[in-house]
Protein backbone atom coordinates (compact mmCIF):
# COMPACT_ATOMS: atom_id res chain seq x y z
CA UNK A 1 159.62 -168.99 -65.92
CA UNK A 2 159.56 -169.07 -61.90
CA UNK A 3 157.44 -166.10 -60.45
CA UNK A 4 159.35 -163.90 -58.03
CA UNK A 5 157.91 -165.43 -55.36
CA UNK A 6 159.34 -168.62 -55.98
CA UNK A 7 162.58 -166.97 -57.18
CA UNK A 8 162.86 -165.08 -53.25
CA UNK A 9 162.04 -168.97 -51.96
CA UNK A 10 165.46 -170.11 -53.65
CA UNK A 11 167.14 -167.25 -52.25
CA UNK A 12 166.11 -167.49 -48.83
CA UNK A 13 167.03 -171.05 -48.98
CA UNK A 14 170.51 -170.05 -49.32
CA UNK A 15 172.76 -169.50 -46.39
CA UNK A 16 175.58 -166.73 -46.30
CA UNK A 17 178.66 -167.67 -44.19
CA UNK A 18 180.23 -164.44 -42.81
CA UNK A 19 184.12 -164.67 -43.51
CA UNK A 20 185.95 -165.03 -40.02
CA UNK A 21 187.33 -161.53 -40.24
CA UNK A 22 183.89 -159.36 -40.89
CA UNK A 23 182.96 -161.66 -37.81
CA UNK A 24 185.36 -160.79 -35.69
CA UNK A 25 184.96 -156.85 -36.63
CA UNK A 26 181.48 -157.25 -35.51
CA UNK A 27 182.15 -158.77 -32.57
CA UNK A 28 184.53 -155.92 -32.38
CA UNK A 29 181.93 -153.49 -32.64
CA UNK A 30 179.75 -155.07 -30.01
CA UNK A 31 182.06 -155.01 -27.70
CA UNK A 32 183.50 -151.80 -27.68
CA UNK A 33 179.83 -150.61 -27.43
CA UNK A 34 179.19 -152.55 -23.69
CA UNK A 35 176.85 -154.85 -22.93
CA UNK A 36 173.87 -155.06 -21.31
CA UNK A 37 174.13 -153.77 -17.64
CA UNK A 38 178.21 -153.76 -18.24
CA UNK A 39 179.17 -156.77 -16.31
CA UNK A 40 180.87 -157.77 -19.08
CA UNK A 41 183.04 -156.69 -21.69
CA UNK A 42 185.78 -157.83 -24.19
CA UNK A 43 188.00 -156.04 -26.81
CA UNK A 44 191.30 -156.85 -28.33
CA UNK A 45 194.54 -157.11 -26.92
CA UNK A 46 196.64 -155.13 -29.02
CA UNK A 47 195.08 -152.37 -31.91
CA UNK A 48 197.86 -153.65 -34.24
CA UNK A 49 196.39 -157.09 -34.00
CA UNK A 50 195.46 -156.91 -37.86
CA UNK A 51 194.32 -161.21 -37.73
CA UNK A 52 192.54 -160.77 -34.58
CA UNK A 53 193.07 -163.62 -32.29
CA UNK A 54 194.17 -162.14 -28.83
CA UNK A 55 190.92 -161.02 -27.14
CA UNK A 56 190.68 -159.66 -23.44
CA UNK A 57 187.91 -159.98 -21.61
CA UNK A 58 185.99 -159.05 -17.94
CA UNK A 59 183.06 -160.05 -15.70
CA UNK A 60 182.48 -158.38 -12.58
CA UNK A 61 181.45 -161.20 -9.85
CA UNK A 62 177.58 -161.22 -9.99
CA UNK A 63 175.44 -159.93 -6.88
CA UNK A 64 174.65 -162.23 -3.66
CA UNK A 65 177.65 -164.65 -4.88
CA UNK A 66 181.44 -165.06 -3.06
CA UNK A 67 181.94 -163.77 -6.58
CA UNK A 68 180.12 -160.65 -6.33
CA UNK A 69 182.09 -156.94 -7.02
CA UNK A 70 185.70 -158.62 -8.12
CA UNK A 71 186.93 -158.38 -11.63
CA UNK A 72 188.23 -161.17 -13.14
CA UNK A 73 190.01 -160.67 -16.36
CA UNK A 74 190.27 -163.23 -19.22
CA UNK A 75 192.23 -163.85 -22.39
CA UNK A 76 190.52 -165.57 -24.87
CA UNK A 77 192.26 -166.96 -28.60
CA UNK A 78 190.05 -167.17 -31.67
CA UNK A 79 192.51 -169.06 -33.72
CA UNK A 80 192.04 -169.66 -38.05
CA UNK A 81 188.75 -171.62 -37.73
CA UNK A 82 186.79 -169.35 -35.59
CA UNK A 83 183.78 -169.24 -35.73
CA UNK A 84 183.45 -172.88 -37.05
CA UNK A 85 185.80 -173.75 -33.55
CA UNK A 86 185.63 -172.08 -30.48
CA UNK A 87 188.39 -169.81 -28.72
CA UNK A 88 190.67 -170.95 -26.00
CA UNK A 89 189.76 -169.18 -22.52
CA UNK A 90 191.83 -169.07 -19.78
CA UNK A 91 191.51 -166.56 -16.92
CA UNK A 92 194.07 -164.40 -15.48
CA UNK A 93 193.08 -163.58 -12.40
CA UNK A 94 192.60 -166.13 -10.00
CA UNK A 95 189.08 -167.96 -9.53
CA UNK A 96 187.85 -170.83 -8.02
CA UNK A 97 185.25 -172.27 -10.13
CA UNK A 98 184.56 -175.81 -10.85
CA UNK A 99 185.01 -175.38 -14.58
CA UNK A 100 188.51 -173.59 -14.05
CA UNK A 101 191.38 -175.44 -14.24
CA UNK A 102 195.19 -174.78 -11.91
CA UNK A 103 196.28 -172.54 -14.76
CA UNK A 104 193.26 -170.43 -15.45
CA UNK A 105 192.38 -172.70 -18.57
CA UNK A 106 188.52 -172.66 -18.82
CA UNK A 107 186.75 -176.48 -19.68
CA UNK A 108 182.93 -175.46 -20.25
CA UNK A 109 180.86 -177.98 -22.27
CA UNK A 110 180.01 -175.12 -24.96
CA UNK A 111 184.26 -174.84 -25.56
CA UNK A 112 184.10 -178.83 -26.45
CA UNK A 113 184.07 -180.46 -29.81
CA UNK A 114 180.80 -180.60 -30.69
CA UNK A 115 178.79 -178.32 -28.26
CA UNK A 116 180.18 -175.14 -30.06
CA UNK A 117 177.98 -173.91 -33.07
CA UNK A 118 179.40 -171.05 -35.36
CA UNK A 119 176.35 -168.35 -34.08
CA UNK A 120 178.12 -168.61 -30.87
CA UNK A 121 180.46 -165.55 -29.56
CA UNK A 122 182.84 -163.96 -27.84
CA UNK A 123 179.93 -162.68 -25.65
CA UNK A 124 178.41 -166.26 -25.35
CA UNK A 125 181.40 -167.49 -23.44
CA UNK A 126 181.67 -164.78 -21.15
CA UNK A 127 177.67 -165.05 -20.11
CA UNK A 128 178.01 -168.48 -20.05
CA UNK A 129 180.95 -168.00 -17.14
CA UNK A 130 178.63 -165.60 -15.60
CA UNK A 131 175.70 -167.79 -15.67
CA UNK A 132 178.59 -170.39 -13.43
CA UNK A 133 179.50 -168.34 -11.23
CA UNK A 134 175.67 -168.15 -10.34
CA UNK A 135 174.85 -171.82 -10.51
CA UNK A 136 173.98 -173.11 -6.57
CA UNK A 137 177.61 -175.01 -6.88
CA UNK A 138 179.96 -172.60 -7.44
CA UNK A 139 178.26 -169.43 -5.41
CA UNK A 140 179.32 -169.90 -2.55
CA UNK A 141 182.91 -171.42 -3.31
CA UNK A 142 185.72 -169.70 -1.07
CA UNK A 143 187.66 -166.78 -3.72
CA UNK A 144 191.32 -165.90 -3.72
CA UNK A 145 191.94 -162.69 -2.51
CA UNK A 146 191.01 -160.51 -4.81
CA UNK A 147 193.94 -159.29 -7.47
CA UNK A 148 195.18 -162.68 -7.52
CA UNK A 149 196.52 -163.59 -10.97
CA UNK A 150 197.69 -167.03 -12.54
């Protein structure tokens, strides 16, 4: 007979994968809460979106960047396989940033086959966007004016 120890060894062996829907409501959650210093923040697009794959979401342009005080709004699509693939992102109000294409679409390395792991969020994306718009490359980049939209 296994002692309890080994018995809670077996157990935390085993991994639990969170249905896409109970992810998605915590992401939910975490959203509508804010974020950190509230530079960014997502939520869905529609209440009566019972499957949940229309997301909107914001960054205000970081401090000491061509980016800095404008609001750029994003849509972002977790289709069936989210979390195990990662949402479409396209912006809707204009941006130039290296990583944005003519039509808002977003191509980061973490959106590619392969670089996306399941732990990865909603939030993830939009930091990681943040985290460009600070890189030494895209800082000082020449904006729209601001309100622009695709």
């Amino acid at each position: 007979m296994p002692s309890s120890c080994q018995a809670n060894s077996r157990v935390n062996q085993m991994s639990v994968t969170v249905p896409r829907n109970f992810r998605l409501l915590e992401e939910l959650e975490a959203g509508e809460k804010g974020l950190g210093d509230g530079s960014i923040s997502y939520g869905l697009v529609s209440q009566d979106d019972m499957m949940m794959y229309d997301w909107q979401g914001s960054i205000v342009g970081p401090a000491q960047t061509r980016f800095q005080g404008q609001f750029y709004s994003l849509r972002l699509r977790c289709g069936e396989r989210y979390p195990d693939e990662p949402p479409t992102v396209r912006f809707m109000t204009k941006i130039n940033l290296k990583c944005v294409g003519p039509k808002g679409e977003v191509d980061i390395p973490l959106l590619r086959p392969g670089q996306w792991k399941r732990d990865m969020k909603i939030e993830t994306v939009l930091k990681v966007l943040q985290q460009e718009m600070l890189a030494p490359q895209n800082r000082g980049v020449p904006q729209p004016p601001e309100g622009s939209s695709y």
